[in-house]
Structure formats: structure tokens, C-alpha cells
C-alpha atoms as a PDB file:
ATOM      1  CA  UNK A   1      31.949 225.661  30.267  1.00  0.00           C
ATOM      2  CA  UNK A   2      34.329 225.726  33.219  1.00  0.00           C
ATOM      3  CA  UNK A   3      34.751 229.768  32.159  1.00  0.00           C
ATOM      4  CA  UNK A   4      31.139 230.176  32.317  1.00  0.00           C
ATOM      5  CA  UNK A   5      30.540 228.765  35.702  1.00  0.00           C
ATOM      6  CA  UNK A   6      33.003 230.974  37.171  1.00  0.00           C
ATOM      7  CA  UNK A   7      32.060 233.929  35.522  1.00  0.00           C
ATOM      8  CA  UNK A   8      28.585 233.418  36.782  1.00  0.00           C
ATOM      9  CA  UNK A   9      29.282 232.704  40.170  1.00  0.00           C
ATOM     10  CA  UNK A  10      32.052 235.708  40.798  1.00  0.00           C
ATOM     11  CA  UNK A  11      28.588 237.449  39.288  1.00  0.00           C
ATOM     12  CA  UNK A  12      26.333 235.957  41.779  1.00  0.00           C
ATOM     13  CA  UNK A  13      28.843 236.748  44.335  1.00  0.00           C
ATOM     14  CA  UNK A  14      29.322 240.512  43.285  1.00  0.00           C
ATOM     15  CA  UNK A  15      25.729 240.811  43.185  1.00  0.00           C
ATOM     16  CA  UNK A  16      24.876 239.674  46.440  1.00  0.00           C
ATOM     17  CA  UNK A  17      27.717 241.405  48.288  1.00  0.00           C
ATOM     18  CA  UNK A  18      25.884 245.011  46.569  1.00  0.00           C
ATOM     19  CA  UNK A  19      22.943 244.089  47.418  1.00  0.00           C
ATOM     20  CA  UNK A  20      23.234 243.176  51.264  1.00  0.00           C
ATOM     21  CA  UNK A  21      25.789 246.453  51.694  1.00  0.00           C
ATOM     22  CA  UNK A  22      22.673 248.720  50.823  1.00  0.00           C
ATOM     23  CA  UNK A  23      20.254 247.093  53.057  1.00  0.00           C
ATOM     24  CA  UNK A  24      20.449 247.714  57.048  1.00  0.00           C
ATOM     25  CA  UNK A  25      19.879 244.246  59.098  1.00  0.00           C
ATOM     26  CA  UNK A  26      16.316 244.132  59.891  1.00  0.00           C
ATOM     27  CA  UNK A  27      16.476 245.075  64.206  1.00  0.00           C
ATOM     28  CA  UNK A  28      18.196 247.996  63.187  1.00  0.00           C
ATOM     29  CA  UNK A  29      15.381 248.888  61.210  1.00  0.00           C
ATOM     30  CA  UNK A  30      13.149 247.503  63.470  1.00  0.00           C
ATOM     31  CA  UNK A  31      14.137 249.100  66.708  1.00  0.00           C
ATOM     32  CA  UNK A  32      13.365 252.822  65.102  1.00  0.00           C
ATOM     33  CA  UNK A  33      10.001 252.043  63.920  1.00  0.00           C
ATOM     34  CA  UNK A  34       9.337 250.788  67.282  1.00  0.00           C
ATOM     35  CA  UNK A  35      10.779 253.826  68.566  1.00  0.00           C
ATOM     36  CA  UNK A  36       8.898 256.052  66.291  1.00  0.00           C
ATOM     37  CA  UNK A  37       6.000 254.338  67.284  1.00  0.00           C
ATOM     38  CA  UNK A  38       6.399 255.012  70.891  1.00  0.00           C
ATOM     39  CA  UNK A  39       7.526 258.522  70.521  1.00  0.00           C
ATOM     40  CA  UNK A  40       4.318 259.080  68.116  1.00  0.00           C
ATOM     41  CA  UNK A  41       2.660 258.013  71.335  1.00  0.00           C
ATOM     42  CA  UNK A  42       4.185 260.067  73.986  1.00  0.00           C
ATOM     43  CA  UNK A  43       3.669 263.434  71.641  1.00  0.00           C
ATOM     44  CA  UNK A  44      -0.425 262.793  71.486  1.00  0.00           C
ATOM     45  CA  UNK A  45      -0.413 262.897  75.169  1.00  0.00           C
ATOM     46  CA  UNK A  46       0.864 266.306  74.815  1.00  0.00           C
ATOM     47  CA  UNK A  47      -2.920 267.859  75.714  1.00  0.00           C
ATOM     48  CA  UNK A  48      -2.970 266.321  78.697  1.00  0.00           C
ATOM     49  CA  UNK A  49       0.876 266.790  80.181  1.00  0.00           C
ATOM     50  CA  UNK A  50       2.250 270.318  79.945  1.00  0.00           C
ATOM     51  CA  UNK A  51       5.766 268.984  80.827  1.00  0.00           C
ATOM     52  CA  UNK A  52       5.620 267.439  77.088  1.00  0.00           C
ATOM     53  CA  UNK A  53       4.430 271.009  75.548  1.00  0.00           C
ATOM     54  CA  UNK A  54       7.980 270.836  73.232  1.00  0.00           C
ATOM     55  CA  UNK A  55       7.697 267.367  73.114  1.00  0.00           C
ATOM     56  CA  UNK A  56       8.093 266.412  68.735  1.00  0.00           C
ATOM     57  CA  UNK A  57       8.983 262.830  67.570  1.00  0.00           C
ATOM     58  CA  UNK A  58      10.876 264.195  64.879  1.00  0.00           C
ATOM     59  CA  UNK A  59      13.324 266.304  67.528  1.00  0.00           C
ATOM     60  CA  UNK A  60      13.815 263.868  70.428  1.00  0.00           C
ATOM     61  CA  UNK A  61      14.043 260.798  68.479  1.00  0.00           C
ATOM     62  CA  UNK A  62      17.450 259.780  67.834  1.00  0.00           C
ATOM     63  CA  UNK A  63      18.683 257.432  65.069  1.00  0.00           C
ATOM     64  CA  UNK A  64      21.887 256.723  66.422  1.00  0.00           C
ATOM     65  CA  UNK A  65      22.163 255.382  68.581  1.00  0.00           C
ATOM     66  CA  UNK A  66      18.519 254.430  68.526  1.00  0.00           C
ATOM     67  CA  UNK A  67      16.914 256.748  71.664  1.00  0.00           C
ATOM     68  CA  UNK A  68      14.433 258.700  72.280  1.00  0.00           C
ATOM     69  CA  UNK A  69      15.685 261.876  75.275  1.00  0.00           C
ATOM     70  CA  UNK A  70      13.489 265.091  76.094  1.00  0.00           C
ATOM     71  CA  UNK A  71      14.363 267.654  78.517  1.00  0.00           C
ATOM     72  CA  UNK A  72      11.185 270.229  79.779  1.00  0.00           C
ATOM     73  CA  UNK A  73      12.560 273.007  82.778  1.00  0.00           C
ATOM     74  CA  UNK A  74      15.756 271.107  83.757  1.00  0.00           C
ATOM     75  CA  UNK A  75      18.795 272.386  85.840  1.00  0.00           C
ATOM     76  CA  UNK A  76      22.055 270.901  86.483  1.00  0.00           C
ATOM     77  CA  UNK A  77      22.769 267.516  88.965  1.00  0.00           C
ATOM     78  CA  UNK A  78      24.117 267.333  91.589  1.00  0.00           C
ATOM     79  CA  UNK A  79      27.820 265.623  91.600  1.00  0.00           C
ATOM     80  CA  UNK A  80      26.470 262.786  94.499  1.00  0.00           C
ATOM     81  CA  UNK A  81      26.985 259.753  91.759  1.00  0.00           C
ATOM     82  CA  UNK A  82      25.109 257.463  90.132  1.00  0.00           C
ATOM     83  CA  UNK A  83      23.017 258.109  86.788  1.00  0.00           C
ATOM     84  CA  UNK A  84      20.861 260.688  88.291  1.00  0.00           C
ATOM     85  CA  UNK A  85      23.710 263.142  88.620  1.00  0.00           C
ATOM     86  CA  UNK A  86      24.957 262.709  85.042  1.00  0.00           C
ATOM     87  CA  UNK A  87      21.638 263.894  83.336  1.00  0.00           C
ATOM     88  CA  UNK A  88      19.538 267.217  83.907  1.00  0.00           C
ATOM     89  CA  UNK A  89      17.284 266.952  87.108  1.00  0.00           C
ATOM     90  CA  UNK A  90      13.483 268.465  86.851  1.00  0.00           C
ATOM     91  CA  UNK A  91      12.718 271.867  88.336  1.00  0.00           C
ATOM     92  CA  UNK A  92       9.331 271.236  90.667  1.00  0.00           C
ATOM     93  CA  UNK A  93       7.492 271.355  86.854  1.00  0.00           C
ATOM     94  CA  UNK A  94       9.885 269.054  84.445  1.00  0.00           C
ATOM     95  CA  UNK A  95      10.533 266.215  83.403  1.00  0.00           C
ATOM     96  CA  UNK A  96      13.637 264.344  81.733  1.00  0.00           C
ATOM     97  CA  UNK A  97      13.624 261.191  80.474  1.00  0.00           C
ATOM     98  CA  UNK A  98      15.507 259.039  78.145  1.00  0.00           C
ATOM     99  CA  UNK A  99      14.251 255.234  76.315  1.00  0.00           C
ATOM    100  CA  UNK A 100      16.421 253.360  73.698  1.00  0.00           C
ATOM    101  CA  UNK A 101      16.878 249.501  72.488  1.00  0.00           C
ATOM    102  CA  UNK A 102      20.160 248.012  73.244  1.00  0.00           C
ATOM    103  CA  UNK A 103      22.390 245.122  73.073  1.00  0.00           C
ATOM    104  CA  UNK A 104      21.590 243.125  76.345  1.00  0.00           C
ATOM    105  CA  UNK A 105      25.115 242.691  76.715  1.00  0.00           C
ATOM    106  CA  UNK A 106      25.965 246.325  76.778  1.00  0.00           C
ATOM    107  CA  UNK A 107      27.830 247.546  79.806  1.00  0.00           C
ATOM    108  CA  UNK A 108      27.171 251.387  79.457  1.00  0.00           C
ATOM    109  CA  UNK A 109      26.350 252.634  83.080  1.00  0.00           C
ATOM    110  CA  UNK A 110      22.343 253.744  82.036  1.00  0.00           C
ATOM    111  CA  UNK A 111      21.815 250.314  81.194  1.00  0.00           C
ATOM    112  CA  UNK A 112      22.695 249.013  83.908  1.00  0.00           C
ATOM    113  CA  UNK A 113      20.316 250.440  86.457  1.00  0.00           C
ATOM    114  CA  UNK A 114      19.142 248.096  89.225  1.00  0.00           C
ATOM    115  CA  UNK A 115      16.729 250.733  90.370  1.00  0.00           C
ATOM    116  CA  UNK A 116      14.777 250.137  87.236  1.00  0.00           C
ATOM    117  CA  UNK A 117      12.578 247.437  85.857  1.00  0.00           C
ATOM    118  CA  UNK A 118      13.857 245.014  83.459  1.00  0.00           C
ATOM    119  CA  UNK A 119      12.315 245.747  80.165  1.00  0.00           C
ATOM    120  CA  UNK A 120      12.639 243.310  76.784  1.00  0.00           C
ATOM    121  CA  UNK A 121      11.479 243.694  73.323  1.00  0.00           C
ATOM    122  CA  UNK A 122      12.628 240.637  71.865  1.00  0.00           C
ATOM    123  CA  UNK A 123      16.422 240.322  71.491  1.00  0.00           C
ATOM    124  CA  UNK A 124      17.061 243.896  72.562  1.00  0.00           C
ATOM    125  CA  UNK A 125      17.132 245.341  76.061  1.00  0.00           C
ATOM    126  CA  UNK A 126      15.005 248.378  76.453  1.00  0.00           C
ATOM    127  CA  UNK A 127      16.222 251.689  79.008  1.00  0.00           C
ATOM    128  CA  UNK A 128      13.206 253.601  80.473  1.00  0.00           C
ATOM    129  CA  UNK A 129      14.667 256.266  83.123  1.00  0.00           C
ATOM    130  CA  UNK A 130      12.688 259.190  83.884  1.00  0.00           C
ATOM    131  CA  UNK A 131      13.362 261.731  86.145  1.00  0.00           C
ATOM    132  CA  UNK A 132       9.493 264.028  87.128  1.00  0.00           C
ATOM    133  CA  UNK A 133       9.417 267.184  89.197  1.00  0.00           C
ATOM    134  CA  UNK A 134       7.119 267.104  92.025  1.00  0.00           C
ATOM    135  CA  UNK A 135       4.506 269.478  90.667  1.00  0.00           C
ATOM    136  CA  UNK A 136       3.823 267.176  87.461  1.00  0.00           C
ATOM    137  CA  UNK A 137       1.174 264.701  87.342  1.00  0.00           C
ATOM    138  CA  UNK A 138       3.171 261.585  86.240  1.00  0.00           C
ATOM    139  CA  UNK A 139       4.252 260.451  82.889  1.00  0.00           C
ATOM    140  CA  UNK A 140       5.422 256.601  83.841  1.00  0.00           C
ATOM    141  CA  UNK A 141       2.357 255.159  83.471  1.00  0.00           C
ATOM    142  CA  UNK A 142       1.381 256.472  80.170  1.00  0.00           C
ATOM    143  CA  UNK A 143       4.827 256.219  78.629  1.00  0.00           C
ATOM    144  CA  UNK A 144       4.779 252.414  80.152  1.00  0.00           C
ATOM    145  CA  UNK A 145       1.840 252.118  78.123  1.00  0.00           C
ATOM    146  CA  UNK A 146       3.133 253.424  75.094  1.00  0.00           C
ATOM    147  CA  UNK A 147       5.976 250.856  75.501  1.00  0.00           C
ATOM    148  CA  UNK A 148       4.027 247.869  76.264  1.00  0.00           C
ATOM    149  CA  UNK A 149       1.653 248.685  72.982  1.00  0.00           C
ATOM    150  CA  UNK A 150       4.519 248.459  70.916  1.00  0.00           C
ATOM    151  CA  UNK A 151       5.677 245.079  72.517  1.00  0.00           C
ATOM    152  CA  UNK A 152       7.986 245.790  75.437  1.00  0.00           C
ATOM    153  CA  UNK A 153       7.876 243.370  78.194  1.00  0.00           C
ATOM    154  CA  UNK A 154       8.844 242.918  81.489  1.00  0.00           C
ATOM    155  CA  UNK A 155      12.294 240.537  81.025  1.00  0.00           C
ATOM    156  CA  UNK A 156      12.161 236.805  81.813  1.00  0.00           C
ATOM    157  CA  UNK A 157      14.208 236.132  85.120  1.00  0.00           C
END
């Protein structure tokens, strides 16, 4: 009987241990739908922004790390420092920006912008930097909205 108990629970063990490996923890999961979501959002607003005429959820979202980046009539930065001069700065018609989930804990130097506003979705920190040329009629607000519909919020202080 002893046998049999064993038996069952190396079973029950093996079993479990297979199953969990094949299944991704649930935020991972989570934070792409949301993304998808959101970048679902930002391509129907295509007929109304020509900066987001090659915008397509299936080419600028990301599954690792979770992101969502698009790039419309960019040039180089400027070396002056800070995050502006490590990404591609809008001609007088782009637009760059860049959104992802993260860890609130991570240190990478994007998410740790003080020039931006602090935005939550549950556990997970969220980045919003955008970066418009001065010809374009704005994207924040409508992107903003596309965030907030999917359950970002401005973080607790």
C-alpha cells in the first residue's frame, strides 16, 4: 500500500510539473492581449493620422519583451543625452513612439523617465514615450485613450 502511495504521488508530481512547464504565468499572457488590444486601437486611427499610414499591429507589436515601437519619417538624434537622443527623432511629419508593460522595479533608463506620467495597469508599470514632428496633429491623446480603455491608470503616489 506504502508502494502505491508513492507511485501515485511521484505521478501527481510528474504530472503537475508537465503541466505548469507548458503553460505561461497568466500577466505574461495578459500583458500582450492588453497590448494587442491597444495596438488594434492605434491602427483604426490610421484614417485620421497619416503619420500611422504603416502603422500594423501585427509588425510593431513585440512579444518579447512585451512592446509595442513604430517609426514614420525619422532621422538620427542628436548625441545631447537623455532618452531622446537614443531613439529616432521625427522629421517636421513623424512620429516615434514606443509603449510596453514592465516590472515596476525595472531600472532600464526608458523606464525611468521623470518627464513622463506615471502610468499603472495593475502590477505592471506601463512606458508611453512619444516623440511628434511639428507638422502632425497629435497622437497623445488618442493613444492615451487607447491605453486608458484597456485599463491603464495614472499610478497611485
Amino acid at each position: 500500500m506504502g508502494e502505491i502511495r508513492k507511485s501515485l504521488a511521484a505521478a501527481l508530481a510528474s504530472l503537475t510539473f508537465g503541466l505548469s512547464a507548458c503553460v505561461a504565468p497568466a500577466p505574461a499572457q495578459d500583458r500582450f492581449s492588453i497590448l494587442k488590444g491597444i495596438a488594434m486601437d492605434i491602427e483604426n486611427l490610421k484614417t485620421d493620422f497619416p503619420q500611422l499610414r504603416n502603422f500594423s499591429a501585427a509588425t510593431h507589436l513585440h512579444a518579447e519583451p512585451p512592446s509595442i515601437s513604430y517609426a514614420f519619417h525619422t532621422h538620427a538624434p542628436e548625441k545631447t543625452g537623455g532618452w531622446t537622443s537614443g531613439v529616432p527623432n521625427p522629421d517636421p511629419d513623424g512620429i516615434w513612439f514606443y509603449i510596453d508593460l514592465h516590472n515596476p522595479s525595472s531600472d532600464l533608463q526608458l523606464h525611468t523617465q521623470p518627464v513622463t506620467v506615471s502610468l499603472c495597469l495593475a502590477e505592471s508599470r506601463v512606458s508611453f514615450l512619444l516623440l511628434e514632428g511639428r507638422d502632425t496633429l497629435s497622437l497623445y491623446g488618442p493613444i492615451l485613450s487607447a491605453l486608458t480603455k484597456q485599463g491603464v491608470r495614472e499610478c497611485a503616489r
